[in-house]
Protein backbone atom coordinates (compact mmCIF):
# COMPACT_ATOMS: atom_id res chain seq x y z
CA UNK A 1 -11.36 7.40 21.20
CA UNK A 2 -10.82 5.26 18.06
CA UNK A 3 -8.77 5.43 15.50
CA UNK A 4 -9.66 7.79 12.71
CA UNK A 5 -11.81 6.17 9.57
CA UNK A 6 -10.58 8.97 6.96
CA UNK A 7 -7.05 8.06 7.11
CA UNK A 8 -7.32 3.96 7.47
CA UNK A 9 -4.17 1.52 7.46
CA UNK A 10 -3.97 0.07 4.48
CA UNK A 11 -1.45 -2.77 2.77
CA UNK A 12 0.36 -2.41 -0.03
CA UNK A 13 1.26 -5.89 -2.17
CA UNK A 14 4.10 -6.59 -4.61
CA UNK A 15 3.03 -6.97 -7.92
CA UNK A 16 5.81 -8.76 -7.94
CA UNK A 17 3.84 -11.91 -7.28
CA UNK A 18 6.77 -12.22 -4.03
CA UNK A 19 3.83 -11.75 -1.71
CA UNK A 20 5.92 -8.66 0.14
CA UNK A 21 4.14 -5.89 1.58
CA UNK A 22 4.18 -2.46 3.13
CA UNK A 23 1.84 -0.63 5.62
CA UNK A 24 1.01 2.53 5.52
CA UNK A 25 -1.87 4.88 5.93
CA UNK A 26 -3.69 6.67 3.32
CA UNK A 27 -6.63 10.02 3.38
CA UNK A 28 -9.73 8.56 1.98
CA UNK A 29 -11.65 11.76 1.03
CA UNK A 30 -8.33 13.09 -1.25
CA UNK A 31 -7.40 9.80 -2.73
CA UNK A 32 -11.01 7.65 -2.85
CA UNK A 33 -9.53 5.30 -5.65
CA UNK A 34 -6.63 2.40 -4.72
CA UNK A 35 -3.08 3.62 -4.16
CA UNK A 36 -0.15 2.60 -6.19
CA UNK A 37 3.47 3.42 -5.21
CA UNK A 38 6.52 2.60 -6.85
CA UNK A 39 8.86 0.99 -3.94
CA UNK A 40 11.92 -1.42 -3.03
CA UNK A 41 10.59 -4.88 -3.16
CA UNK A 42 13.73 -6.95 -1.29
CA UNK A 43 12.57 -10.19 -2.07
CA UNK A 44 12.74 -9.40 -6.12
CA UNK A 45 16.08 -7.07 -5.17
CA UNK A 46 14.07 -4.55 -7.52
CA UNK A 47 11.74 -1.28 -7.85
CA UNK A 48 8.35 -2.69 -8.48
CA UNK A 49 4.70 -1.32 -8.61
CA UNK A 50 2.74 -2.28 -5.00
CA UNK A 51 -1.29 -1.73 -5.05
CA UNK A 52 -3.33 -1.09 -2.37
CA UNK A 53 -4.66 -4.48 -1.06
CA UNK A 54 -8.23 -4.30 1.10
C-alpha cells in the first residue's frame, strides 16, 4: 500500500537564505495553505522563520 497523500512529506527552507532544511510531514485537509515554523537554523546559529518548500 502507498504512502498516504493527506499527510505528504514536505521540506521546510531557511529563510535564512543558508539553504538549511527540515523534513517533516504535514495534514493537507487541516492546513491546505504553506506551513511556516519558527525553528533552530545551525548554519545562522539562530531562530529563524522556515516555509514550506514544494
Amino acid at each position: 500500500m502507498a504512502r498516504n497523500e493527506i499527510r505528504p512529506v514536505i521540506k521546510l527552507r531557511s529563510t535564512a537564505g543558508t539553504g538549511y532544511t527540515y523534513v517533516t510531514r504535514k495534514n493537507r485537509r487541516s492546513h491546505p495553505d504553506r506551513l511556516q515554523l519558527r525553528k533552530y537554523d545551525p548554519v545562522a546559529r539562530r531562530h529563524v522563520m522556515f516555509r514550506e518548500e514544494r
